[in-house]
Protein backbone atom coordinates (compact mmCIF):
# COMPACT_ATOMS: atom_id res chain seq x y z
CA UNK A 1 -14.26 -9.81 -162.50
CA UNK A 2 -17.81 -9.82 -161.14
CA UNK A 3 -17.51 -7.40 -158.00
CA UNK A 4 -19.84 -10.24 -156.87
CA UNK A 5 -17.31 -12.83 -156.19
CA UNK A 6 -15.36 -10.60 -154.52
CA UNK A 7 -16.43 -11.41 -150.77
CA UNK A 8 -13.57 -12.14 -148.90
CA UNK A 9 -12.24 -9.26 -146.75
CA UNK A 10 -8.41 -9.21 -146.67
CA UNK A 11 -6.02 -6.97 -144.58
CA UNK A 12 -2.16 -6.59 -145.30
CA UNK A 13 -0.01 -8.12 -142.62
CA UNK A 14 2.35 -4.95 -142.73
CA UNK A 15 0.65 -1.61 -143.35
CA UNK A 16 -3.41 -2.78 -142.56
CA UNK A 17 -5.25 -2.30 -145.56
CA UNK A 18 -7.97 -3.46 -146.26
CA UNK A 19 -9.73 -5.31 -149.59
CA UNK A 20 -11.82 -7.43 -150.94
CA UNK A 21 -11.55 -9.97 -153.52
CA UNK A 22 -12.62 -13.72 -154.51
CA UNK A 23 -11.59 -16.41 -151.70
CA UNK A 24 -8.44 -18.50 -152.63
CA UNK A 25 -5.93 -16.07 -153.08
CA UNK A 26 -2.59 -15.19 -152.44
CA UNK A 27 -2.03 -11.51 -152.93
CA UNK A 28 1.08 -8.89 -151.99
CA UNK A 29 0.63 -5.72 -151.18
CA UNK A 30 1.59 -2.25 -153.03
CA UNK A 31 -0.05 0.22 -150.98
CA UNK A 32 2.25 3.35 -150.97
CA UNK A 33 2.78 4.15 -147.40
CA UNK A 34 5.64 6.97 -146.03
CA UNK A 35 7.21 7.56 -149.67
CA UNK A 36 7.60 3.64 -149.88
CA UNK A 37 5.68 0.95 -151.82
CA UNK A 38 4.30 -1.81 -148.78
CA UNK A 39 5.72 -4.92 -149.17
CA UNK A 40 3.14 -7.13 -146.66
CA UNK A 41 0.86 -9.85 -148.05
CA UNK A 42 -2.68 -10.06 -147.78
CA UNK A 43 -4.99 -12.33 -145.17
CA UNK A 44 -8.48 -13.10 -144.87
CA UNK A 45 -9.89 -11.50 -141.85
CA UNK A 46 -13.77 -11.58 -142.49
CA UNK A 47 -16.18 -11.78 -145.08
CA UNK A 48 -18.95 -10.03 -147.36
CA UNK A 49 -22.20 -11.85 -146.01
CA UNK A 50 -24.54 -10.27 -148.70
CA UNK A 51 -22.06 -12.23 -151.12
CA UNK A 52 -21.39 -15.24 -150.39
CA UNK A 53 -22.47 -17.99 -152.77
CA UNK A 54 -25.82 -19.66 -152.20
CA UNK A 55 -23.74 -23.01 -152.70
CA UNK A 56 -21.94 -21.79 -149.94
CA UNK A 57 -24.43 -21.24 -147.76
CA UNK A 58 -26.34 -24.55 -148.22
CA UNK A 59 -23.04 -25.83 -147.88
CA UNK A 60 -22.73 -24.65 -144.03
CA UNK A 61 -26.33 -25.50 -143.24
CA UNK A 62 -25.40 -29.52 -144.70
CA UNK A 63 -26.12 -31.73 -141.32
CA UNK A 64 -23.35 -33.49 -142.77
CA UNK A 65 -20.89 -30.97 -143.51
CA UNK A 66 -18.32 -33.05 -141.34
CA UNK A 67 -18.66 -35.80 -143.56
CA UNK A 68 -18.50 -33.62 -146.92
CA UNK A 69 -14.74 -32.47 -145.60
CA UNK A 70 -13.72 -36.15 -144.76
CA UNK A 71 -14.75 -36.93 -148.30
CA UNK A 72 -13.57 -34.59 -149.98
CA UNK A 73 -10.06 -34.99 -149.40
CA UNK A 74 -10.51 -38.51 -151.04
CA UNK A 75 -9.69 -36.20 -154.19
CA UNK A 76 -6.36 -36.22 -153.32
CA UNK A 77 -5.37 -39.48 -151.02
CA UNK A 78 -6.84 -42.95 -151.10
CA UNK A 79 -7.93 -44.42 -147.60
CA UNK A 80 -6.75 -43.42 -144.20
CA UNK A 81 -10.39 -42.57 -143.03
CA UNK A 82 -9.54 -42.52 -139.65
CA UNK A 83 -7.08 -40.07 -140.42
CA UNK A 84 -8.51 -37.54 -142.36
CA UNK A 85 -11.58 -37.77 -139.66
CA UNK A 86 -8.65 -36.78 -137.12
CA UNK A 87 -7.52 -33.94 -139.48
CA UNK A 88 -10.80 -32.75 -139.82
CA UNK A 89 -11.49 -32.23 -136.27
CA UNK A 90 -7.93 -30.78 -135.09
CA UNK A 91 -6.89 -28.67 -138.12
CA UNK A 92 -10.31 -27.58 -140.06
CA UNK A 93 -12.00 -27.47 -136.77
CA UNK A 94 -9.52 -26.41 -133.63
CA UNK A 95 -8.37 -23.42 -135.43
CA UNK A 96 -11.83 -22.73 -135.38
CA UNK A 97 -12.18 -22.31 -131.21
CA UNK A 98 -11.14 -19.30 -129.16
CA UNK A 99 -11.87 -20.64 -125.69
CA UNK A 100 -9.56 -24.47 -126.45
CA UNK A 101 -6.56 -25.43 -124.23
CA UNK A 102 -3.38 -24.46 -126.61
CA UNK A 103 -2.09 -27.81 -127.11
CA UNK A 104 -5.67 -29.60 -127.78
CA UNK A 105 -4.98 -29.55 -131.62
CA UNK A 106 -1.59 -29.34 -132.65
CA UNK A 107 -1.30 -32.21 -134.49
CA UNK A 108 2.27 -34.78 -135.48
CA UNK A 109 1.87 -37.24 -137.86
CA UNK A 110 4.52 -39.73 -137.76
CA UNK A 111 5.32 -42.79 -139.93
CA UNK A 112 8.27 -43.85 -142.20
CA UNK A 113 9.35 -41.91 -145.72
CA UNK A 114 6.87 -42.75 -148.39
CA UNK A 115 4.04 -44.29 -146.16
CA UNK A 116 1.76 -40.75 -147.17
CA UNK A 117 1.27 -38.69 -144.12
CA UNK A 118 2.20 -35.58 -146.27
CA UNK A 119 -0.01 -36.03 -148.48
CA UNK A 120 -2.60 -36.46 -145.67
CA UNK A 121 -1.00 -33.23 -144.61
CA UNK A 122 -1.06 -31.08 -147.86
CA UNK A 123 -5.06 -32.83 -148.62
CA UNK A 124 -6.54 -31.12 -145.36
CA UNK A 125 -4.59 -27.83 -145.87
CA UNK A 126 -5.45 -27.77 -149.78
CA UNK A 127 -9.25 -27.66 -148.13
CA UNK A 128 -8.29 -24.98 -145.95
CA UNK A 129 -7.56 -22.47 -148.91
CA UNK A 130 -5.16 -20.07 -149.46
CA UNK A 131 -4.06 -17.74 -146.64
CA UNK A 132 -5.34 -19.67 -143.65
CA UNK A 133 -2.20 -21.61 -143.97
CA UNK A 134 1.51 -21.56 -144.18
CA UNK A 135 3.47 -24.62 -145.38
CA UNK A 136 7.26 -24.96 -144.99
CA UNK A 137 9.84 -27.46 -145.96
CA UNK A 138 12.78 -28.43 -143.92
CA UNK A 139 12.31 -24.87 -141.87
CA UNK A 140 15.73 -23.62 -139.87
CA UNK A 141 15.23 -22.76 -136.11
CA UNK A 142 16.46 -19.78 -137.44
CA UNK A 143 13.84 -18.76 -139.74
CA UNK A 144 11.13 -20.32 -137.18
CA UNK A 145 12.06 -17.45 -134.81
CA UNK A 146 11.36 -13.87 -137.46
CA UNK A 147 8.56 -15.95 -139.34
CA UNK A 148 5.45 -13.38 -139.14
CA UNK A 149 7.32 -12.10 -136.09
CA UNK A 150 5.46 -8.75 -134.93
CA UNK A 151 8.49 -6.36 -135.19
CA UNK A 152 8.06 -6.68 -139.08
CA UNK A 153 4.25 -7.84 -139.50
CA UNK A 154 2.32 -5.91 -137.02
CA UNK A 155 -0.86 -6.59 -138.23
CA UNK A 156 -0.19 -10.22 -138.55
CA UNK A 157 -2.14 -13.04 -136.02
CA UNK A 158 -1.81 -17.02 -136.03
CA UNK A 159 -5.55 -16.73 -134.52
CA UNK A 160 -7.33 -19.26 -136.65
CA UNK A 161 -4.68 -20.10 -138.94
CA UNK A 162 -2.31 -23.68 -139.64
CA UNK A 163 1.44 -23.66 -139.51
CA UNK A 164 2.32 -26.95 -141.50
CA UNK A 165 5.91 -28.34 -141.03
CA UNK A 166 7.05 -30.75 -143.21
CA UNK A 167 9.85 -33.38 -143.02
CA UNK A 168 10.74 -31.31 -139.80
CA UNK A 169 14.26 -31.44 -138.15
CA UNK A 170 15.30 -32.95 -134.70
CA UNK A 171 16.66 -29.22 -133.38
CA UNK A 172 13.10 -27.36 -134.78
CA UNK A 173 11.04 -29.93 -133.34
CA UNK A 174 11.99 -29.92 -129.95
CA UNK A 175 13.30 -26.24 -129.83
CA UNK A 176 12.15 -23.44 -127.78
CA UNK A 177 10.36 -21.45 -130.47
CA UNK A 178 8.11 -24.38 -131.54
CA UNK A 179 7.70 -25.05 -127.90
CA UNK A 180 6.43 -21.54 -127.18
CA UNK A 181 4.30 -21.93 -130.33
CA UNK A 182 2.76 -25.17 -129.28
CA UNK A 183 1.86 -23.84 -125.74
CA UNK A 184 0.25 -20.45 -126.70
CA UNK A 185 3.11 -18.58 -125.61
CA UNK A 186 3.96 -15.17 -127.25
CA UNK A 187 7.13 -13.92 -126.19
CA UNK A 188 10.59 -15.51 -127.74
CA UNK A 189 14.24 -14.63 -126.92
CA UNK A 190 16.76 -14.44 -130.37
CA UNK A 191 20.29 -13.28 -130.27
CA UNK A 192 20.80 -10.76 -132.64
CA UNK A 193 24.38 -9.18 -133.00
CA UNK A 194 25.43 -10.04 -129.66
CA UNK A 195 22.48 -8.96 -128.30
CA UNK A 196 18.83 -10.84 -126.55
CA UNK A 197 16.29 -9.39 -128.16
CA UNK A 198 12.89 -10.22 -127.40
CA UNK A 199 10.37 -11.38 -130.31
CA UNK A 200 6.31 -10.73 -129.87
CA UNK A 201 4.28 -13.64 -131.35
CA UNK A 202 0.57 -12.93 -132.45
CA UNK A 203 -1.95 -15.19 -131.81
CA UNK A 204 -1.45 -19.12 -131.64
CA UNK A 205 -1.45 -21.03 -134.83
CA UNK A 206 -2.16 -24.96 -135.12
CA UNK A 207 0.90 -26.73 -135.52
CA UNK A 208 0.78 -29.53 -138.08
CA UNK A 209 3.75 -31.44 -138.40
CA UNK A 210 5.19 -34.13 -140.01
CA UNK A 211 8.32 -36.59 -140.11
CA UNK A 212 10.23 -39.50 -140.81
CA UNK A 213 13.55 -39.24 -138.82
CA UNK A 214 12.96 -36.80 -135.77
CA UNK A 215 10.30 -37.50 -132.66
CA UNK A 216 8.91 -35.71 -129.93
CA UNK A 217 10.47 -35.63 -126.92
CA UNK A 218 8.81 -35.87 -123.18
CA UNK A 219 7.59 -32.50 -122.70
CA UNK A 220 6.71 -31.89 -126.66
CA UNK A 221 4.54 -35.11 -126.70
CA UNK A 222 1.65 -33.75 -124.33
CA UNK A 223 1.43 -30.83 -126.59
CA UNK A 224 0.75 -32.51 -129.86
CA UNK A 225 -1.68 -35.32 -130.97
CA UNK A 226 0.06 -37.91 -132.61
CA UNK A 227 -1.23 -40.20 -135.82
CA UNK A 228 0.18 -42.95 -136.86
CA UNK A 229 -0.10 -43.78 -140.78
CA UNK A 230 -1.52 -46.74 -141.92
CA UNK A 231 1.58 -48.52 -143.55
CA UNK A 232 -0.26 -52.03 -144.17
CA UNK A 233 0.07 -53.76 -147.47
CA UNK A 234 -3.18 -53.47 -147.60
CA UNK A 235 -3.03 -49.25 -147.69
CA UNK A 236 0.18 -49.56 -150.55
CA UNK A 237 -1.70 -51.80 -152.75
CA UNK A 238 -4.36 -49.07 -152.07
CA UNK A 239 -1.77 -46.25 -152.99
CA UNK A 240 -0.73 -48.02 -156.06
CA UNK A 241 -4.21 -48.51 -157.94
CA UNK A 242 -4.90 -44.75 -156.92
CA UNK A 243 -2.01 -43.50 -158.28
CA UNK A 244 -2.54 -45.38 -161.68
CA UNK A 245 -5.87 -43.76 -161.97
CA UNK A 246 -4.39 -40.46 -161.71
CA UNK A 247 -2.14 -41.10 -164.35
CA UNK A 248 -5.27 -42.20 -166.69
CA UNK A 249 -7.72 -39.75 -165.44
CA UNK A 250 -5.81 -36.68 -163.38
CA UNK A 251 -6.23 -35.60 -160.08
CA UNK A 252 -10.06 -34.15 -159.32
CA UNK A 253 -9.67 -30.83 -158.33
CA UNK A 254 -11.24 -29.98 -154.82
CA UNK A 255 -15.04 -28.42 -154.69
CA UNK A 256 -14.48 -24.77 -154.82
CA UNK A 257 -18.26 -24.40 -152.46
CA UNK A 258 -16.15 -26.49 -150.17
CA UNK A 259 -13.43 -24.53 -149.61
CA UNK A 260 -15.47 -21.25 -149.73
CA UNK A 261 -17.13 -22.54 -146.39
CA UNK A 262 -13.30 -22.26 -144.52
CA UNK A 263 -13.91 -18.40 -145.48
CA UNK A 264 -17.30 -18.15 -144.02
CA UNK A 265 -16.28 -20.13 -140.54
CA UNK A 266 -15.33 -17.60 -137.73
CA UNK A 267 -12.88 -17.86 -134.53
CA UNK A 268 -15.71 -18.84 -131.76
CA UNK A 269 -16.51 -19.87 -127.95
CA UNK A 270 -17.76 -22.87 -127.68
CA UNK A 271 -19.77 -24.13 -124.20
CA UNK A 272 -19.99 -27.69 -123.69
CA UNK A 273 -23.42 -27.96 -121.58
CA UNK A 274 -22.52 -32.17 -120.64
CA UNK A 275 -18.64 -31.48 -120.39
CA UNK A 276 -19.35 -33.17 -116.73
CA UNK A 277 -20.87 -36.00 -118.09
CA UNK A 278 -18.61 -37.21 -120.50
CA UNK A 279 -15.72 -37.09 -118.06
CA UNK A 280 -17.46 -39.30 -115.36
CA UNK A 281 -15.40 -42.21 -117.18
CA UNK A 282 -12.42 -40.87 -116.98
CA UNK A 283 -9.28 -42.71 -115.03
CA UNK A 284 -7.82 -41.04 -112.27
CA UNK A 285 -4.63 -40.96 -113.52
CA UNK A 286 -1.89 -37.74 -114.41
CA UNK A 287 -2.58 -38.80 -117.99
CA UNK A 288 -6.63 -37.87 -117.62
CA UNK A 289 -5.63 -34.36 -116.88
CA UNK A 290 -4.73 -33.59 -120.32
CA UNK A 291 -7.03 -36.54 -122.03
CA UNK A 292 -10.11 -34.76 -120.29
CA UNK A 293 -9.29 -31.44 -121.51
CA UNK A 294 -8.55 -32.45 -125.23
CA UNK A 295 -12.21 -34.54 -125.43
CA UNK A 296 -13.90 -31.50 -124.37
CA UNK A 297 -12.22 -29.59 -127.00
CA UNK A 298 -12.34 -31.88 -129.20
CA UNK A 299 -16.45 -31.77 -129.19
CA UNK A 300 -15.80 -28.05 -129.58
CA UNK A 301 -14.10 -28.12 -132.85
CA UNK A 302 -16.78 -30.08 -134.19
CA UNK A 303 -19.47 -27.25 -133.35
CA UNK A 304 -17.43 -25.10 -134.65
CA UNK A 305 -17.76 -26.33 -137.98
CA UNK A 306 -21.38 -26.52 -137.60
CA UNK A 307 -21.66 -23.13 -136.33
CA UNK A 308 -24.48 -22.04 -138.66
CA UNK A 309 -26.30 -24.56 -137.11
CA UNK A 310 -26.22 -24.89 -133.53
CA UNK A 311 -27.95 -22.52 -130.96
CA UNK A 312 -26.16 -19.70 -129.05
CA UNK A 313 -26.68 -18.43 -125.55
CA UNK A 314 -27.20 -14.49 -124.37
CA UNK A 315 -22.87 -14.03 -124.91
CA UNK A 316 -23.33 -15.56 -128.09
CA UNK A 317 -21.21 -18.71 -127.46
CA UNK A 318 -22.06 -21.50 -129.75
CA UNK A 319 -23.96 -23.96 -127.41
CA UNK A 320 -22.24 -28.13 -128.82
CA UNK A 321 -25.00 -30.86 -128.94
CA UNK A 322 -24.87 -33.95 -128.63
CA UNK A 323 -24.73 -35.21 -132.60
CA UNK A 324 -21.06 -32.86 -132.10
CA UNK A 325 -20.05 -35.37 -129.41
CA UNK A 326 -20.95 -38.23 -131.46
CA UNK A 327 -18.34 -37.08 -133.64
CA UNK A 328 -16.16 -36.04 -131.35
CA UNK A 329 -16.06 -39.24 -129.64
CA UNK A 330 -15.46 -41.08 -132.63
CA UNK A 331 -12.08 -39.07 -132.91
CA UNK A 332 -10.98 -39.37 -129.93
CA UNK A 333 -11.16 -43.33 -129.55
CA UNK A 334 -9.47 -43.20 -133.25
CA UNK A 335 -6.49 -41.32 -131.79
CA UNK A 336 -6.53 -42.60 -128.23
CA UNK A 337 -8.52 -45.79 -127.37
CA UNK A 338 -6.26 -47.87 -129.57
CA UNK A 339 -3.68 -47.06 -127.97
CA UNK A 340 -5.07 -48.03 -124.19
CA UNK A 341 -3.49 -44.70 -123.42
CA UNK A 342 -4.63 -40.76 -122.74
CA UNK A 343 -1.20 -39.63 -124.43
CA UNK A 344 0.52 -41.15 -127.11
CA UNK A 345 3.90 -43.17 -127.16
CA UNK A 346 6.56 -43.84 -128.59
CA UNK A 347 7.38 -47.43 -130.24
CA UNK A 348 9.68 -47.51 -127.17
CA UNK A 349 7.64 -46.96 -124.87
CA UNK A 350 4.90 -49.22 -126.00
CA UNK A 351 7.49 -52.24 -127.10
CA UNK A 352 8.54 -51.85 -123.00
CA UNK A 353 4.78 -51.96 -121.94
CA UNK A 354 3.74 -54.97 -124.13
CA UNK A 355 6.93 -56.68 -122.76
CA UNK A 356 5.94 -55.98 -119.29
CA UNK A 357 2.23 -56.47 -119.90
CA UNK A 358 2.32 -59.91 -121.75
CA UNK A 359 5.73 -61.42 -119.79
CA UNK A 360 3.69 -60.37 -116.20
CA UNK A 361 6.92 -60.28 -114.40
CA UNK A 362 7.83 -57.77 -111.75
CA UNK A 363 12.40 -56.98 -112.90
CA UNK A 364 14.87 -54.77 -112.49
CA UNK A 365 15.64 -52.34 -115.50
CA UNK A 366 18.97 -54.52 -116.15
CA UNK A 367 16.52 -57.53 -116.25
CA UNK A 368 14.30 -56.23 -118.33
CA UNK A 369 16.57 -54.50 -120.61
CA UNK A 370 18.01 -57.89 -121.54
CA UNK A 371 14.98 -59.06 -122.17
CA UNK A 372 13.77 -56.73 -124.33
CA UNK A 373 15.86 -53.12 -123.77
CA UNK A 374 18.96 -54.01 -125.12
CA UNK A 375 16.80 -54.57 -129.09
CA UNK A 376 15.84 -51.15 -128.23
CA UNK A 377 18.65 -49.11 -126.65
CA UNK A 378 22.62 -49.15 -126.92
CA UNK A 379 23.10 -48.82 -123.09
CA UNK A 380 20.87 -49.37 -120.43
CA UNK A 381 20.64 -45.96 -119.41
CA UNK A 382 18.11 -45.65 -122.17
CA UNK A 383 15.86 -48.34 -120.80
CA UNK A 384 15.85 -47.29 -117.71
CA UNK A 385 15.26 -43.50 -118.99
CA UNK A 386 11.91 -45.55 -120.66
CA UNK A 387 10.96 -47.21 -117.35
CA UNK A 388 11.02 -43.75 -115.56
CA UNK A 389 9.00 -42.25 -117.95
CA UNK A 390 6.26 -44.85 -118.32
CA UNK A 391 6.41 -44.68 -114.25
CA UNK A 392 5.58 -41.26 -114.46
CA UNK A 393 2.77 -41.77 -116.83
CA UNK A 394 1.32 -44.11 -114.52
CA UNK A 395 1.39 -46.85 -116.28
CA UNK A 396 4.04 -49.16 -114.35
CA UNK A 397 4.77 -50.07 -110.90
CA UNK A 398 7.72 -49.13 -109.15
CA UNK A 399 9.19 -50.50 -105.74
CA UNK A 400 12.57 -50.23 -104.33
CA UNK A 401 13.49 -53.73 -101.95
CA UNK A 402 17.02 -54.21 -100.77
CA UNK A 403 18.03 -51.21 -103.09
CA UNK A 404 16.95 -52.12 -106.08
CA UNK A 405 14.05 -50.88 -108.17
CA UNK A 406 11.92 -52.81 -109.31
CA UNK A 407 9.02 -52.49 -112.57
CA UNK A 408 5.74 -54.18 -113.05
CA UNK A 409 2.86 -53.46 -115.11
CA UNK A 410 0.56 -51.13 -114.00
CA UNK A 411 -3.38 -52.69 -114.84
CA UNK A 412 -5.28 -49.49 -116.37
CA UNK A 413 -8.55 -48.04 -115.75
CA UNK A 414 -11.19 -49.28 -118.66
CA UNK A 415 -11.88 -45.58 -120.32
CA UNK A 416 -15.80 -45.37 -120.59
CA UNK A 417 -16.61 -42.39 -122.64
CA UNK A 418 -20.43 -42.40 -122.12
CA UNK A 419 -22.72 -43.18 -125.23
CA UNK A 420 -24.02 -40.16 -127.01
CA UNK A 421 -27.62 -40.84 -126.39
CA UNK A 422 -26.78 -41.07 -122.84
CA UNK A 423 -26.36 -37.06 -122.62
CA UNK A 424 -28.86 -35.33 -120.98
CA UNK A 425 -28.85 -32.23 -123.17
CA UNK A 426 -32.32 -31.01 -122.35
CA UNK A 427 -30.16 -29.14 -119.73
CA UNK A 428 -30.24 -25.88 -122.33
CA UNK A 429 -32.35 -23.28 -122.41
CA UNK A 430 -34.00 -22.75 -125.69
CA UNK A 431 -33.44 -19.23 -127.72
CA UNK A 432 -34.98 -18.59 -130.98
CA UNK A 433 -33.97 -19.19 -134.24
CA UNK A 434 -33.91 -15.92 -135.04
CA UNK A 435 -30.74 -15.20 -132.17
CA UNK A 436 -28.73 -18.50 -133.71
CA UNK A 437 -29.05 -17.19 -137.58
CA UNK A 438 -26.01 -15.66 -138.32
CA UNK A 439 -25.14 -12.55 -140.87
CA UNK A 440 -24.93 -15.90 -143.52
CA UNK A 441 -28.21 -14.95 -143.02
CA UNK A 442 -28.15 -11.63 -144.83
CA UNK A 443 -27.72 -12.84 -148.55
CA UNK A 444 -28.57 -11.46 -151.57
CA UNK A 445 -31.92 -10.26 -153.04
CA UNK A 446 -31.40 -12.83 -155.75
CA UNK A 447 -31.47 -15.71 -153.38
CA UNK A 448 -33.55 -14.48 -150.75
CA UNK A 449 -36.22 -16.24 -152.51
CA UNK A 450 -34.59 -19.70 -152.53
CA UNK A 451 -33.07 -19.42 -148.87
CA UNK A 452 -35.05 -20.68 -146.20
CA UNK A 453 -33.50 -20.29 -142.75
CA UNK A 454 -36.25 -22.23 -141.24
CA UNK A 455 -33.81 -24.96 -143.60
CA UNK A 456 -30.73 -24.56 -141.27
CA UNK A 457 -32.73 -26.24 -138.38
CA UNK A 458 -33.54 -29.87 -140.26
């Protein structure tokens, strides 16, 4: 092998060592430590610059390198743009940010067995590469709590990597561990022979879940962003002429320059210099709280992935422009402005606001649950459960009159997410190009010739 290719740094989740070899690869460890042969697995932790791949490199400085990822997974699924945008922004990009809220990417894509939202799934982590994700199949709560604990991979961290459930379980989905996980938190209580025994999370992965049977409860729904998969006939008739050209032609395999780039992207801050004017539209409702942290984050991701090409300030924080709002923006109405909501719903939920919405009648939750509850729930408890909820949310009325309660529909605030050539980003300061160049910068004598950084700024 040309020592060339090998520019990836690894380190050994048990014992620390340290190589280097090509990107893509999954590698154990067998570095003799205290008598004993180490039994860790390798991780990417950094990168060669002077060796990375000119392809690479032009790659990273591509004004549309957003784009090229969107595209690129159409390799491996047919359709579902608006998906794979969303993908693109919470998985390749928030694992990307250092300074996000914890929940602002985690990521649940929902939709009925054999509608495709694994194969969404396994397209956007097949672009991540090897090592910057971990993909499990019906996982126990039980395993959940030891995976990469730090008791037995000390050198292990979640910081910038995916953790991509599939087909998950009722029990994990709403359990404690995946709770703590989803929020940031570190610290997990397991019984072990009788015993509590604390367990020491590193870092915070991205959570990127799917499923058919189980759903996220109250509490686990503000910490994920939910998709819904396109299940039209439209999409299966789509589905079935893609996979008969795989069966005559094979599957493409991914561009290797492509994947390369997740190697070369770094854990960064990102500062938002018009956070304050994109959240003049916001409502004024509980809902916004969370809504107005994710859109800011959300613009974040995006300059992450174009971190070779925006400007930094004097703490070297990547400084987001408005083209990364653009994007953002896009995303975010995908995921949320459907919806007429700042947090996703469940059919419930929205089959109880329509009904309320469209009937205009101000009930009680017996009335209403024989209207429309009792296709829904077994008892009425569980309508009324819904009414509280969407209550809460701020998106009914309530009003108790000769003691009963009584729901209407609550009219919502228009969101107005201000037009990207509205910013006024001339707010920056400049710096010179010289101080935004990265060590991508630092390539090889070969290509110093045919790399022009002056490039990076078109």
């Amino acid at each position: 092998m040309n020592e060339d290719d090998k520019w990836v740094k690894y380190q050994c989740s048990v014992c620390s060592a340290i190589m280097r070899n090509k990107p893509n690869l999954e590698m154990k460890c067998s570095f003799p430590e205290g008598g004993k042969t180490c039994k860790g697995k390798y991780y990417p932790i950094g990168f060669y610059e002077q060796n990375v791949p000119k392809e690479t490199i032009d790659l990273l400085r591509n004004p549309n390198l957003f784009n090229l990822f969107v595209k690129e997974q159409d390799k491996y699924s047919v359709g579902e743009i608006e998906t794979k945008e969303n993908l693109t922004l919470t998985i390749l990009g928030g694992r990307l940010i250092s300074n996000a809220e914890a929940t602002s990417y985690n990521s649940f894509l929902a939709g009925v067995s054999g509608t495709g939202k694994d194969r969404q799934a396994q397209g956007i982590c097949k672009l991540l590469g090897k090592g910057l994700n971990s993909h499990f199949s019906r996982i126990s709560p039980r395993v959940l709590d030891y995976l990469h604990s730090e008791e037995k991979e000390p050198e292990f961290s979640w910081d910038g990597k995916i953790l991509y459930l599939e087909d998950i379980s009722q029990p994990v989905l709403n359990g404690e561990t995946l709770r703590v996980m989803a929020s940031g938190g570190n610290h997990t209580i397991v019984i072990r022979d009788g015993f509590p025994i604390e367990m020491k999370i590193n870092g915070k992965p991205i959570l990127l879940v799917t499923s058919a049977q189980s759903y996220l409860d109250e509490d686990m729904r503000r910490r994920f962003v939910s998709f819904e998969i396109d299940s039209s006939e439209k999409q299966t008739l789509a589905i079935q002429e893609f996979k008969s050209k795989i069966a005559k032609e094979g599957l493409k395999e991914f561009n290797e320059q492509i994947i390369n780039c997740s190697y070369c992207l770094s854990r960064v801050e990102v500062v938002v210099p018009f956070a304050d004017e994109i959240l003049k539209g916001f409502p004024k409702t509980i809902l916004a709280r969370t809504g107005s942290s994710r859109v800011i984050d959300f613009v974040k991701a995006v300059a992450g992935i174009y971190q070779f090409q925006r400007k930094r300030n004097s703490k070297d924080e990547v400084i987001a422009e408005a083209k990364d709002y653009e994007i953002a923006r896009r995303v975010f109405l995908n995921i949320f402005g459907k919806q007429q909501t700042l947090e996703p719903l469940t059919p419930n939920h929205k089959i109880i606001l329509e009904c309320l919405k469209e009937t205009k009648i101000e009930a009680t939750a017996s009335k209403i649950h024989e209207i429309q509850g009792k296709n829904l729930f077994s008892q009425i408890k569980g309508t009324w459960k819904c009414l509280g909820s969407l209550v809460k949310k701020g998106l009914l009325n309530s009003k108790v009159e000769s003691g009963l309660e009584y729901y209407s529909y609550k009219t919502q605030e228009t969101l107005l997410l201000i037009e990207p050539s509205e910013l006024e980003v001339n707010r920056v300061s400049e710096v010179t190009k010289q101080e935004v160049l990265t060590s991508l910068t630092k390539v090889t004598n070969e290509n110093l010739s045919s790399f022009n950084p002056e490039e990076a700024f078109k």
